[in-house]
C-alpha atoms as a PDB file:
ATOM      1  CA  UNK A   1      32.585 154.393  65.607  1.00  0.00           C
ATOM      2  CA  UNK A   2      28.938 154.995  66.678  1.00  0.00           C
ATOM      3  CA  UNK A   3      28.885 158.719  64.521  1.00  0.00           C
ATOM      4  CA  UNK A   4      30.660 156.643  61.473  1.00  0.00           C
ATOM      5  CA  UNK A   5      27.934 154.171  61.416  1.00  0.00           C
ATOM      6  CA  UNK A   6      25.421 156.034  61.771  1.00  0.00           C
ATOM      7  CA  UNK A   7      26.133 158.246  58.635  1.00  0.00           C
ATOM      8  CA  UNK A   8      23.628 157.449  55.706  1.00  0.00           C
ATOM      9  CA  UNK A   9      26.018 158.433  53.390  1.00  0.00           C
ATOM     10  CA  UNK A  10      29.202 156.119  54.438  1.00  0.00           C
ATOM     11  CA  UNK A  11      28.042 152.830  52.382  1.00  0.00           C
ATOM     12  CA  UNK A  12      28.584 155.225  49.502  1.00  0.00           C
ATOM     13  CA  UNK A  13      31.505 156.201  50.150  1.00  0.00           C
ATOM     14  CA  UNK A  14      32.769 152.853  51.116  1.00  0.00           C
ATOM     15  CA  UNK A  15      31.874 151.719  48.006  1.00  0.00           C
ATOM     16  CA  UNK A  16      33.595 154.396  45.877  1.00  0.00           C
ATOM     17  CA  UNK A  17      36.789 153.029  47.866  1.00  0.00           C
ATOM     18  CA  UNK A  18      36.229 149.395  46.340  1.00  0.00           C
ATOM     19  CA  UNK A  19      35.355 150.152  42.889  1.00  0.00           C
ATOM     20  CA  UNK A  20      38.739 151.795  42.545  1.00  0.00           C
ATOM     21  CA  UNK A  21      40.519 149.556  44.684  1.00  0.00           C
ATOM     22  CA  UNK A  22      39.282 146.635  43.065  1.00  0.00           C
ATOM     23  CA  UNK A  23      40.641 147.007  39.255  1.00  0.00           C
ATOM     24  CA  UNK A  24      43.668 147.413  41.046  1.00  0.00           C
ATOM     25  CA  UNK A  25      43.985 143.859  42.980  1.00  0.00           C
ATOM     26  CA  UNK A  26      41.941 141.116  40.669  1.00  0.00           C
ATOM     27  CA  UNK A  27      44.098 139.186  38.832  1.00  0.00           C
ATOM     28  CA  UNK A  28      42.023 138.871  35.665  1.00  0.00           C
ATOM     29  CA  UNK A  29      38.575 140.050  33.839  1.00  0.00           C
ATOM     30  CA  UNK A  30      36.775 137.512  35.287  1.00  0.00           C
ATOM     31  CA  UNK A  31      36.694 139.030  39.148  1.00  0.00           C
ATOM     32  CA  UNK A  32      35.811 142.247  37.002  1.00  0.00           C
ATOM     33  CA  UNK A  33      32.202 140.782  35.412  1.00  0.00           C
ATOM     34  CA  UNK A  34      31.739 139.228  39.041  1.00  0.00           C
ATOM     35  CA  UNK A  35      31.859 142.579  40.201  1.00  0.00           C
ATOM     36  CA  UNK A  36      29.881 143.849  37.684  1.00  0.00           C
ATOM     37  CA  UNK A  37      26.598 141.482  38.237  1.00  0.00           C
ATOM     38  CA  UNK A  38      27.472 142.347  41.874  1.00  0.00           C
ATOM     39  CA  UNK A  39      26.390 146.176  41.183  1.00  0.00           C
ATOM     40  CA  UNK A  40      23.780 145.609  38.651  1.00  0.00           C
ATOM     41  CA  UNK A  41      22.042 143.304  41.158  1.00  0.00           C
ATOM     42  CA  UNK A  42      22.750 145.402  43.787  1.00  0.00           C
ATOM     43  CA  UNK A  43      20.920 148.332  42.426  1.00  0.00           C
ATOM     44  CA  UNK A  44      17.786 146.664  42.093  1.00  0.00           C
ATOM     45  CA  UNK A  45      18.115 145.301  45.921  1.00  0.00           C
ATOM     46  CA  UNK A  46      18.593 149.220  46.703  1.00  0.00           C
ATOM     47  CA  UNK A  47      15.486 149.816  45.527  1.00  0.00           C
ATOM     48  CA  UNK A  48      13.748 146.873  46.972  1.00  0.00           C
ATOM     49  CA  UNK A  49      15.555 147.981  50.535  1.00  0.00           C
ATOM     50  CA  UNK A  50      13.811 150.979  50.075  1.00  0.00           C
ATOM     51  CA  UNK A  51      10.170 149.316  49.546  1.00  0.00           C
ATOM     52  CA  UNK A  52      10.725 146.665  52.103  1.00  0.00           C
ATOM     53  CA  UNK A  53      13.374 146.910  55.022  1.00  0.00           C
ATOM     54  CA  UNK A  54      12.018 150.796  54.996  1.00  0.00           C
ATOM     55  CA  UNK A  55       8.436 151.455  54.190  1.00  0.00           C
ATOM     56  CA  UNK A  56       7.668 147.604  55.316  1.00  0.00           C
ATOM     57  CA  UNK A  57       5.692 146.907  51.728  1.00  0.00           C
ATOM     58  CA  UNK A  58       6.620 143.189  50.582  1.00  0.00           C
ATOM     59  CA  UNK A  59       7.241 142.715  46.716  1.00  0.00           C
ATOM     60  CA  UNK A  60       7.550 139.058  45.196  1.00  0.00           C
ATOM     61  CA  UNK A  61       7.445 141.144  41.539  1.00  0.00           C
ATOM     62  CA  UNK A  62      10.325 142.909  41.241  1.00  0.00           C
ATOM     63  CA  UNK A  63      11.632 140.869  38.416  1.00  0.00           C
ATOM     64  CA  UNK A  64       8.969 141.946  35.881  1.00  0.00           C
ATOM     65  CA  UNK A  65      10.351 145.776  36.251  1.00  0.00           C
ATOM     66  CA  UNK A  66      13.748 144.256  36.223  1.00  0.00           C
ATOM     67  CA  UNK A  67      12.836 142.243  32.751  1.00  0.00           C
ATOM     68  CA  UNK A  68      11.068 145.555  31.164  1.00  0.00           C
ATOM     69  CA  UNK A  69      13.917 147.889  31.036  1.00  0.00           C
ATOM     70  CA  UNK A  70      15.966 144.683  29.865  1.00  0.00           C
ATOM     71  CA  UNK A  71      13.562 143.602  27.159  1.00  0.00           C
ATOM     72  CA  UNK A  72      12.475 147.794  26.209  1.00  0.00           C
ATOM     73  CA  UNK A  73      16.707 148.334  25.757  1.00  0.00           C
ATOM     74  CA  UNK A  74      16.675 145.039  23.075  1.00  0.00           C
ATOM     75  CA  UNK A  75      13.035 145.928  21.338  1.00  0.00           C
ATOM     76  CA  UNK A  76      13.727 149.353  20.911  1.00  0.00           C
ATOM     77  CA  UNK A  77      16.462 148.922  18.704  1.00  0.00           C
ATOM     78  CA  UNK A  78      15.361 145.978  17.327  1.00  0.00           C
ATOM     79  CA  UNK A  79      12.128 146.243  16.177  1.00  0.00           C
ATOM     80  CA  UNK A  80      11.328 149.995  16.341  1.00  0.00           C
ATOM     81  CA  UNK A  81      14.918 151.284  15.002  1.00  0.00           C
ATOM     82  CA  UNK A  82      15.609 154.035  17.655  1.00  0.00           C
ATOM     83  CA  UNK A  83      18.851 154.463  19.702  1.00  0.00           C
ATOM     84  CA  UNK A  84      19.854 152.073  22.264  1.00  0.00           C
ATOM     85  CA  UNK A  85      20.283 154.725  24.501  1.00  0.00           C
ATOM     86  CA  UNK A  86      16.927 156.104  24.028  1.00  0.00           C
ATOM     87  CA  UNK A  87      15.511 152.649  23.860  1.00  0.00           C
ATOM     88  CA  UNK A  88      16.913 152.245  27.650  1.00  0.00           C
ATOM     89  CA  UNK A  89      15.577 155.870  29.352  1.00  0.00           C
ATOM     90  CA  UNK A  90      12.053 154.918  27.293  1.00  0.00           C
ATOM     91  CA  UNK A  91      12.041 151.697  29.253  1.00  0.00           C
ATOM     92  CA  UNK A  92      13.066 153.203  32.495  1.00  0.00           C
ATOM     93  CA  UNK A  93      10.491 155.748  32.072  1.00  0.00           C
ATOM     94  CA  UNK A  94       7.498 153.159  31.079  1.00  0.00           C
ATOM     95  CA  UNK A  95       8.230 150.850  33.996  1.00  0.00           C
ATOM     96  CA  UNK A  96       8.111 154.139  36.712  1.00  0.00           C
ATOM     97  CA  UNK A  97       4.825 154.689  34.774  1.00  0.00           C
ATOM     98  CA  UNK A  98       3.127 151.040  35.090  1.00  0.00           C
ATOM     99  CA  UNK A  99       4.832 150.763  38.848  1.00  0.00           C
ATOM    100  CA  UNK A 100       2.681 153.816  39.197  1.00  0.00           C
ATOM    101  CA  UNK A 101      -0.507 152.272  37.574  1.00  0.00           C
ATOM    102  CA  UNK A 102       0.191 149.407  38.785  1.00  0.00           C
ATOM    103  CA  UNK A 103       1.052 150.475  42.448  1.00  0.00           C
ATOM    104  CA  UNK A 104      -1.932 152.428  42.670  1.00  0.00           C
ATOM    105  CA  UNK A 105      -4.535 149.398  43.297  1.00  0.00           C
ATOM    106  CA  UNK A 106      -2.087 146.918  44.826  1.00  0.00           C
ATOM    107  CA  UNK A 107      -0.308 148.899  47.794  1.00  0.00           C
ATOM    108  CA  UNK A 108      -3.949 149.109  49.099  1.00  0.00           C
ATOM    109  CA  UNK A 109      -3.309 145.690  50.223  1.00  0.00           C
ATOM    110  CA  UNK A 110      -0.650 144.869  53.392  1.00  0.00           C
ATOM    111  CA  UNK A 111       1.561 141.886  53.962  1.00  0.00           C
ATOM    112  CA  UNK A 112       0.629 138.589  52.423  1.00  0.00           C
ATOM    113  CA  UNK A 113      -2.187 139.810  50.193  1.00  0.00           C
ATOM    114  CA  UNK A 114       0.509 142.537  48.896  1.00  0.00           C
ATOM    115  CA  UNK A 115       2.909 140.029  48.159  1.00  0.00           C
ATOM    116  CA  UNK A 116       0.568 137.882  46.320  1.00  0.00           C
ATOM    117  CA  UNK A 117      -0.697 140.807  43.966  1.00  0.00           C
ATOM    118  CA  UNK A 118       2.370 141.855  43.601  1.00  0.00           C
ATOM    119  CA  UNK A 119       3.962 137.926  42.806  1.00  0.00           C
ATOM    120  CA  UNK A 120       0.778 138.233  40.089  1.00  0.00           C
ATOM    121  CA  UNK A 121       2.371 140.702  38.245  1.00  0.00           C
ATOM    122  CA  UNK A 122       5.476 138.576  37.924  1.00  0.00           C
ATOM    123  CA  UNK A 123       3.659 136.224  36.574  1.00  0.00           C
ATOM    124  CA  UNK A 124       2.301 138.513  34.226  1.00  0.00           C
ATOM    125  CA  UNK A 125       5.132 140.127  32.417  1.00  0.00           C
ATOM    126  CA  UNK A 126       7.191 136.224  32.426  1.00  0.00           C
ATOM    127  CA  UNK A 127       4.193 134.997  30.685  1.00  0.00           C
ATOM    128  CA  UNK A 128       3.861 137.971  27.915  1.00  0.00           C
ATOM    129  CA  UNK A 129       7.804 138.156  27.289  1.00  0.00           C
ATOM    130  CA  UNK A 130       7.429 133.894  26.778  1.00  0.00           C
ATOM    131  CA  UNK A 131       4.768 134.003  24.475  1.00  0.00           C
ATOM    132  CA  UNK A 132       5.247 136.966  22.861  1.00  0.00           C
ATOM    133  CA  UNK A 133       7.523 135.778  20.474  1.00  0.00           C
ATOM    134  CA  UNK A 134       7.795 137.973  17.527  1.00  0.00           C
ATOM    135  CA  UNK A 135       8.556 140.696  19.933  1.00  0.00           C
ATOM    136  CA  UNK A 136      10.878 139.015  22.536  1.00  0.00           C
ATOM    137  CA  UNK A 137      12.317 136.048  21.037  1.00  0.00           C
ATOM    138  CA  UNK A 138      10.312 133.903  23.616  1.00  0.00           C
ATOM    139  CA  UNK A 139      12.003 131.352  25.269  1.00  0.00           C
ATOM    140  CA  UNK A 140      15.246 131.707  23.261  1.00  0.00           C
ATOM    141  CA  UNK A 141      15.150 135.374  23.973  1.00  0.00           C
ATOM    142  CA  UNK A 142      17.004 138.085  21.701  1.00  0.00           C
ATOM    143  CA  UNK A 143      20.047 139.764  20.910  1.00  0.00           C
ATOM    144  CA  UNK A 144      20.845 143.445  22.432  1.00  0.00           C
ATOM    145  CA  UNK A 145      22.356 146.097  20.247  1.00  0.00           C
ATOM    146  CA  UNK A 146      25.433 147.889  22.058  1.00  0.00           C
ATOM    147  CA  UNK A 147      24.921 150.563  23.790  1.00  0.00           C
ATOM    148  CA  UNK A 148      26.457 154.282  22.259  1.00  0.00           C
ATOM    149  CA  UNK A 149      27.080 157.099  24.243  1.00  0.00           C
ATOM    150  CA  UNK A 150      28.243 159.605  21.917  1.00  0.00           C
ATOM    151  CA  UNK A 151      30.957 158.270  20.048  1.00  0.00           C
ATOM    152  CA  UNK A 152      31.471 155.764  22.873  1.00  0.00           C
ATOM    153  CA  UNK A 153      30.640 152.518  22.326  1.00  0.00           C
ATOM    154  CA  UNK A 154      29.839 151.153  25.719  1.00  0.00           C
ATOM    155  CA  UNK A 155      31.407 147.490  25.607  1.00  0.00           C
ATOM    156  CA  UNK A 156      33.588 145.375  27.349  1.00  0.00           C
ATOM    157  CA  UNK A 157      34.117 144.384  31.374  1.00  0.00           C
ATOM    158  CA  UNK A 158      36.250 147.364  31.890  1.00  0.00           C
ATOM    159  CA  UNK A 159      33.609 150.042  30.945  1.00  0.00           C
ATOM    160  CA  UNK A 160      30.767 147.860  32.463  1.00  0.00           C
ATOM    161  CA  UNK A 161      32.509 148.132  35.571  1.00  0.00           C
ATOM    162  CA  UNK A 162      32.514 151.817  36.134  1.00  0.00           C
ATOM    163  CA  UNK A 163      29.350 151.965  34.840  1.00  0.00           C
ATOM    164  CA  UNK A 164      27.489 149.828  36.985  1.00  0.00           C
ATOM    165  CA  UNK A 165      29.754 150.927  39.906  1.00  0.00           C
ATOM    166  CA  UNK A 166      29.085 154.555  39.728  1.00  0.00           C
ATOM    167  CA  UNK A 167      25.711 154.477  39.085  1.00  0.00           C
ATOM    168  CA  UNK A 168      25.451 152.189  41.784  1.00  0.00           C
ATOM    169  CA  UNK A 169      27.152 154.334  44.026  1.00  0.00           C
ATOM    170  CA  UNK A 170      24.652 157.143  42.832  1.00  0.00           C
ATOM    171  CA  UNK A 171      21.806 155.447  43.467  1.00  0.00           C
ATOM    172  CA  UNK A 172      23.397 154.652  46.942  1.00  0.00           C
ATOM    173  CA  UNK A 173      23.635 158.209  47.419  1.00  0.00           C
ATOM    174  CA  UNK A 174      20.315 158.801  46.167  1.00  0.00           C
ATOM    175  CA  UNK A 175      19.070 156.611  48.856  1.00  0.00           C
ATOM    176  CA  UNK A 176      20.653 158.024  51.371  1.00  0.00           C
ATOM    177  CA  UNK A 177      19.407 161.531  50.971  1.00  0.00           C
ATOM    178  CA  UNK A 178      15.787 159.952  50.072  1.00  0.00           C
ATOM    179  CA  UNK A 179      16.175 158.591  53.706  1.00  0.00           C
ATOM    180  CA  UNK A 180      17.595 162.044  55.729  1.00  0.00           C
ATOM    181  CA  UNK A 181      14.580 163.873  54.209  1.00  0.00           C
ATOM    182  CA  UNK A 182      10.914 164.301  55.328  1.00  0.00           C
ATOM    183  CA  UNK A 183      10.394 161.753  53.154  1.00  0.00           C
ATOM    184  CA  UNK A 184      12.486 158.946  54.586  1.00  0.00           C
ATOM    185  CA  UNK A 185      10.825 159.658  58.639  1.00  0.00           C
ATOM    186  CA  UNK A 186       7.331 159.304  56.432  1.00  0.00           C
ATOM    187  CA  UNK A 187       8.073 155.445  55.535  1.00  0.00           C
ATOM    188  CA  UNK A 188       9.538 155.137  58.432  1.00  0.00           C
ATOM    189  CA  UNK A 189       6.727 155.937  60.198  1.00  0.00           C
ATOM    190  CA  UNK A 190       4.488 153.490  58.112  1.00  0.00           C
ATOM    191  CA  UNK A 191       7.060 151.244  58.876  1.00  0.00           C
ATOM    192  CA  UNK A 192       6.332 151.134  61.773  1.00  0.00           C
ATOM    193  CA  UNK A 193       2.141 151.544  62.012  1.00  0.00           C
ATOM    194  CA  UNK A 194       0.621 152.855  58.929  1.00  0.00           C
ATOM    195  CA  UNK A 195      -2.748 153.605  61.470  1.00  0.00           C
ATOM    196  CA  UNK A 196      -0.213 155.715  63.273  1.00  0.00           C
ATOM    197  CA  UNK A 197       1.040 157.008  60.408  1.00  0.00           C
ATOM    198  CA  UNK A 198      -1.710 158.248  59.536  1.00  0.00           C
ATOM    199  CA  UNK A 199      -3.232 159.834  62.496  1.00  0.00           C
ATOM    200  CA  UNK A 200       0.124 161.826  62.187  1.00  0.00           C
ATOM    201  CA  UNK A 201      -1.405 163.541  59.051  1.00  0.00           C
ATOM    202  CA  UNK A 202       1.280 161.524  56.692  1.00  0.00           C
ATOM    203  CA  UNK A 203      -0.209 160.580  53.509  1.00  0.00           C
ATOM    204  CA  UNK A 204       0.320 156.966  53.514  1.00  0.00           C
ATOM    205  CA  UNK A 205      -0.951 156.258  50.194  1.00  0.00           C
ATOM    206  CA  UNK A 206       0.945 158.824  48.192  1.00  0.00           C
ATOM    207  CA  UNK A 207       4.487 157.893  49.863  1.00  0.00           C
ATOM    208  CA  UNK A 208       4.196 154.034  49.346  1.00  0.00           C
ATOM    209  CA  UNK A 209       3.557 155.178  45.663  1.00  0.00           C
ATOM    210  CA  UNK A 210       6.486 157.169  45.308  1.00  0.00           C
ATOM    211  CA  UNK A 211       8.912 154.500  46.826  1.00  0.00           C
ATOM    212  CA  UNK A 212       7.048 151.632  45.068  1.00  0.00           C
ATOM    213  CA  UNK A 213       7.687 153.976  41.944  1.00  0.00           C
ATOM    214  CA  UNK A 214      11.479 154.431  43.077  1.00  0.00           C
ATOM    215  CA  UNK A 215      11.914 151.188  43.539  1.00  0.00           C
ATOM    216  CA  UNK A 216      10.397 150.060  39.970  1.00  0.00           C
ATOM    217  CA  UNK A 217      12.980 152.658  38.142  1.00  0.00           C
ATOM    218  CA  UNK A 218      16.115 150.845  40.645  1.00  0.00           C
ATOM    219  CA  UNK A 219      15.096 147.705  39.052  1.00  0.00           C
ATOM    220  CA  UNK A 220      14.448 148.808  34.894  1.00  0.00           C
ATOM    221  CA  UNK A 221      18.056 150.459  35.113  1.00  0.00           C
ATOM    222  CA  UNK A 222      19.167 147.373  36.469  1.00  0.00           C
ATOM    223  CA  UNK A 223      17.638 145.645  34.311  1.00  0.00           C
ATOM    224  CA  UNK A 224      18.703 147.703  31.277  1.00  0.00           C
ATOM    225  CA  UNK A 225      22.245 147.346  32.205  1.00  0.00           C
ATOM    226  CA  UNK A 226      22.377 143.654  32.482  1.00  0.00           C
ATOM    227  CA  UNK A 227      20.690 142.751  28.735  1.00  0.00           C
ATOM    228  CA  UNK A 228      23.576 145.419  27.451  1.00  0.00           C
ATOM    229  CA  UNK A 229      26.150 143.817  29.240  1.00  0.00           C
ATOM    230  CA  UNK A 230      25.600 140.757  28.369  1.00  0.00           C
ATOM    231  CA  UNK A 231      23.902 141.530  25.184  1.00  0.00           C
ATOM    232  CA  UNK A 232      21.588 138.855  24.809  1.00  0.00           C
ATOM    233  CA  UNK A 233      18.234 138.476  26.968  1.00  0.00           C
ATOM    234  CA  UNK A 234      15.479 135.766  27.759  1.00  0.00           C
ATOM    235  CA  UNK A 235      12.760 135.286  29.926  1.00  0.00           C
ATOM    236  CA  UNK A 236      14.566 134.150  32.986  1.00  0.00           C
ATOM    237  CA  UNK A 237      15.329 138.062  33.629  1.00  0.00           C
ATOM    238  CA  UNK A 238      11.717 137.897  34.990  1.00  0.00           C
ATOM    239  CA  UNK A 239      11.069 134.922  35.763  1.00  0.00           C
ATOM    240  CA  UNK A 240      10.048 134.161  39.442  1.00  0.00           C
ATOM    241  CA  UNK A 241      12.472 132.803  41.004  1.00  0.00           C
ATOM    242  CA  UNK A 242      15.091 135.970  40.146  1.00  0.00           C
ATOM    243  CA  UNK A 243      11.851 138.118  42.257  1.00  0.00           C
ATOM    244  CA  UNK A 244      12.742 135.429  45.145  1.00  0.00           C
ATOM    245  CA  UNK A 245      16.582 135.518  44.562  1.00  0.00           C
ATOM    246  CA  UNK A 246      16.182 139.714  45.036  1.00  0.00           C
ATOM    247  CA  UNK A 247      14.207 139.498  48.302  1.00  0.00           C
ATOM    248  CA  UNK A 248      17.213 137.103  49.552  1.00  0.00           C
ATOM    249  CA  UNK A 249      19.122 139.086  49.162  1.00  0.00           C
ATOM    250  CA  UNK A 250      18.020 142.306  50.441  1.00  0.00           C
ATOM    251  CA  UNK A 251      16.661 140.075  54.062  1.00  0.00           C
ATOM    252  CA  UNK A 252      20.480 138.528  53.739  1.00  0.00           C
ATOM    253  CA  UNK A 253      22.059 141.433  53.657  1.00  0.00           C
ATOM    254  CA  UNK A 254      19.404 143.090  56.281  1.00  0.00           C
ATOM    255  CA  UNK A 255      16.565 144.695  55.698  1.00  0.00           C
ATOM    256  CA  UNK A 256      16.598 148.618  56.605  1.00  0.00           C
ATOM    257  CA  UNK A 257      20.513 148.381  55.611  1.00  0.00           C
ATOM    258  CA  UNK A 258      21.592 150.342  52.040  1.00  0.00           C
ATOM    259  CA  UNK A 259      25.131 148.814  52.833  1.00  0.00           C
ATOM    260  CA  UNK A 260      23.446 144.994  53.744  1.00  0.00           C
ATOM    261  CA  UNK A 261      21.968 145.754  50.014  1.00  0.00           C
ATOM    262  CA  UNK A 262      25.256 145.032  48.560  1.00  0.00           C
ATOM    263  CA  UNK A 263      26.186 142.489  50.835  1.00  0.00           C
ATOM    264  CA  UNK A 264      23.789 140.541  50.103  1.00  0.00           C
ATOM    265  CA  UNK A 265      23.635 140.980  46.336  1.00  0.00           C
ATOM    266  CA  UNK A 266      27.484 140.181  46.486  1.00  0.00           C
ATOM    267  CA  UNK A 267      27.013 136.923  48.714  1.00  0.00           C
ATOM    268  CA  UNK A 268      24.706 135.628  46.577  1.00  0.00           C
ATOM    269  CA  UNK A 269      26.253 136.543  43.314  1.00  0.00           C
ATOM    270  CA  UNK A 270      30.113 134.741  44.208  1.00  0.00           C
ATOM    271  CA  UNK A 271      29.101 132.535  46.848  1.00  0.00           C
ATOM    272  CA  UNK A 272      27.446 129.945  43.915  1.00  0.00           C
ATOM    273  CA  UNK A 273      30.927 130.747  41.501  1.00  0.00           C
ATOM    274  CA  UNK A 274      32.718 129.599  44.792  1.00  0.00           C
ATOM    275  CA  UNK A 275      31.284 126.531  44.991  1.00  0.00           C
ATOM    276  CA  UNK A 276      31.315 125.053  41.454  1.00  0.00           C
ATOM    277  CA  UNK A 277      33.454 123.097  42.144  1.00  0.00           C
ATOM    278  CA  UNK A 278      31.574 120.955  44.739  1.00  0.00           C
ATOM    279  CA  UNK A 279      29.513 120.090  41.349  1.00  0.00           C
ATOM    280  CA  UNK A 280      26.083 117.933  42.442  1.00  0.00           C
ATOM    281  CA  UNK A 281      26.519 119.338  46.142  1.00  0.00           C
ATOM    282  CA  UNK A 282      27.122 123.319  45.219  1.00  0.00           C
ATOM    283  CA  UNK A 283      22.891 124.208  46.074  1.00  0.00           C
ATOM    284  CA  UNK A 284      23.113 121.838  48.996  1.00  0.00           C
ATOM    285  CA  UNK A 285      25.761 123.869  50.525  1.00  0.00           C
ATOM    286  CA  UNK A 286      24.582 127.064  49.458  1.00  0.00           C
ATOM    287  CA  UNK A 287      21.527 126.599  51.053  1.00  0.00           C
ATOM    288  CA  UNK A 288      23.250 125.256  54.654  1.00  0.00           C
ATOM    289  CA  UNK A 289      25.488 128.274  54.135  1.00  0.00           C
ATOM    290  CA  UNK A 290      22.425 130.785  54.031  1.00  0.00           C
ATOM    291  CA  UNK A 291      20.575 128.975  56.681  1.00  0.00           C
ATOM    292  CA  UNK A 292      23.463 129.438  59.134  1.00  0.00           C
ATOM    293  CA  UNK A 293      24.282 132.441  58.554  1.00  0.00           C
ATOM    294  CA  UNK A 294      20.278 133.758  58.649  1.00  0.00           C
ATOM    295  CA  UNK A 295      20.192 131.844  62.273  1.00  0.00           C
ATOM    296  CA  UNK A 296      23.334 133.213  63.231  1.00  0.00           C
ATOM    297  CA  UNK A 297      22.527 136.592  62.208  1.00  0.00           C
ATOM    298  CA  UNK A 298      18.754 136.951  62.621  1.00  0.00           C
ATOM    299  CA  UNK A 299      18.359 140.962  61.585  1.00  0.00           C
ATOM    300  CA  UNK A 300      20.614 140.024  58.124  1.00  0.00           C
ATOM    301  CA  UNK A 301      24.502 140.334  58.587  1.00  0.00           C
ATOM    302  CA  UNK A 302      25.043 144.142  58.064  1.00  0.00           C
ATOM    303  CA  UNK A 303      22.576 145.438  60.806  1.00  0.00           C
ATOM    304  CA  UNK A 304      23.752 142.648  63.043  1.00  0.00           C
ATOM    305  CA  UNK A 305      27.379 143.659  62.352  1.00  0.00           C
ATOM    306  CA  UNK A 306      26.247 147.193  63.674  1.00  0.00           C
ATOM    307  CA  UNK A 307      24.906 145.877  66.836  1.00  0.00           C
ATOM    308  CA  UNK A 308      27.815 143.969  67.700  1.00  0.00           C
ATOM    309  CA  UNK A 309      29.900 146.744  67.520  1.00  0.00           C
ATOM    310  CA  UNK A 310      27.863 148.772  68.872  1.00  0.00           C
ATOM    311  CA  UNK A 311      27.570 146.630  72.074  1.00  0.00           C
ATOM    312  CA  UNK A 312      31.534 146.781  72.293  1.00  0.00           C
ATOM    313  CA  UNK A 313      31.947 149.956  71.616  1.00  0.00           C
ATOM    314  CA  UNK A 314      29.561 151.170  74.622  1.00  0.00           C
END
């Protein structure tokens, strides 16, 4: 048990078991799109796992990289006539580019002062993709062309599924191996004392660039595959509150947890379909529902899981 849990690569695997498994017991579509905005949102907690529960960097922005591969996969097409499929690696590639211009003044800053800057740049991109109407749609937002692979024509739950499932599962993997390497000990280390950290001759600035900059790309593929998905777009995708409803996720789940990454992107995705039909009182009991279960499970629920069994185990 304690060798199986303590593999970085087992969430991965786990997960490869349930995207097949799943097709296989829902009863209709439906539980197949839940699934779906399970993985998409997912990925972008991955990332954000990565930045926070890892290298200990808090982000209250993460929805304006989330809304800029959404918004570059509907302009692109749109209003600049390239491929959607281009339009999408453009607007992963941009956002890893302003993360990194971006990341470079900001990540001077620690805890509240870093979440602050970094809610500022929220605020930014919601206000631009608002206002900018002849580009975005503004409030109404804007129609997404589907996406083409090929001759495939990437549409439908069904192919939406494995797509978002696989990649998540790469991206799991990805992490994984990001957090076995040299690398990985690094943000650990500044984790745990960035003074330390860098007395130990580990370039502090440089590696909470790279993760912010991992972390930004998470979220614009995310992003991306949402607006095609669904195929229309608006400024909610980056508005605040989806910023908040990520870090909730990723301190639900447990932060330092890749596996507590989709836990809590799932809990937070069904949880609110479950409990439509309490009408008027489905927030109220959301929120009761989170609150026990954060008091209950102070360190989120996967890496108290762990140390339950742990305890038995020993």
């Amino acid at each position: 048990m304690r060798r199986i849990l303590a593999n970085p690569y087992a969430p991965a695997f786990a997960l490869a078991v349930v995207v097949v498994m799943v097709p296989l017991l829902v009863p209709s579509p439906f539980y197949l799109r839940l699934a779906t905005l399970v993985f998409i949102n997912a990925l972008v907690v991955v990332g954000l796992n990565l930045l926070m529960g890892y290298a200990g960097q808090i982000s209250l922005g993460h929805a304006a990289f989330f809304a800029m591969g959404a918004y570059a996969s509907a302009i692109g097409p749109a209003h600049l006539g390239l491929p959607t499929l281009a339009s999408m690696l453009a607007g992963i590639v941009l956002t890893g580019v302003v993360a990194y211009g971006v990341g470079k003044p900001i990540l001077r800053f620690k805890g509240y002062h870093l979440a602050v800057a970094t809610l500022g740049l929220g605020v930014i991109v919601s206000i631009v993709i608002t206002n900018e109407i002849a580009w975005t749609g503004g409030p109404d937002g804007m129609q997404v062309a589907r996406l083409w692979i090929g001759s495939w024509r990437v549409s439908g739950v069904a192919n939406w599924y494995w797509v978002a499932g696989i990649t998540l599962i790469v991206a799991m993997l990805g992490a994984a191996n990001l957090l076995s390497s040299p690398t990985g000990r690094a943000l650990r280390a500044i984790h745990d004392s960035e003074v330390a950290a860098g007395v130990l001759g580990i370039d502090v600035a440089r590696y909470k660039l790279l993760v912010f900059v991992i972390s930004a790309i998470y979220a614009a593929t995310a992003g991306a595959f949402l607006a095609l998905f669904d195929g229309h777009v608006t400024p909610v995708t980056g508005g605040i509150l989806r910023s908040i409803e990520f870090v909730a996720m990723a301190v639900l789940g447990g932060l330092g947890s890749i596996l507590g990454s989709v836990l809590g992107a799932a809990v937070l995705v069904v949880l609110p379909q479950a409990l439509t039909s309490f009408h008027e009182f489905e927030h109220a009991i959301l929120g009761a529902i989170l609150m026990v279960l954060m008091i209950a499970l102070r360190r989120g629920v996967i890496p108290s899981l762990q140390s339950w069994l742990l305890r038995g185990a020993a």
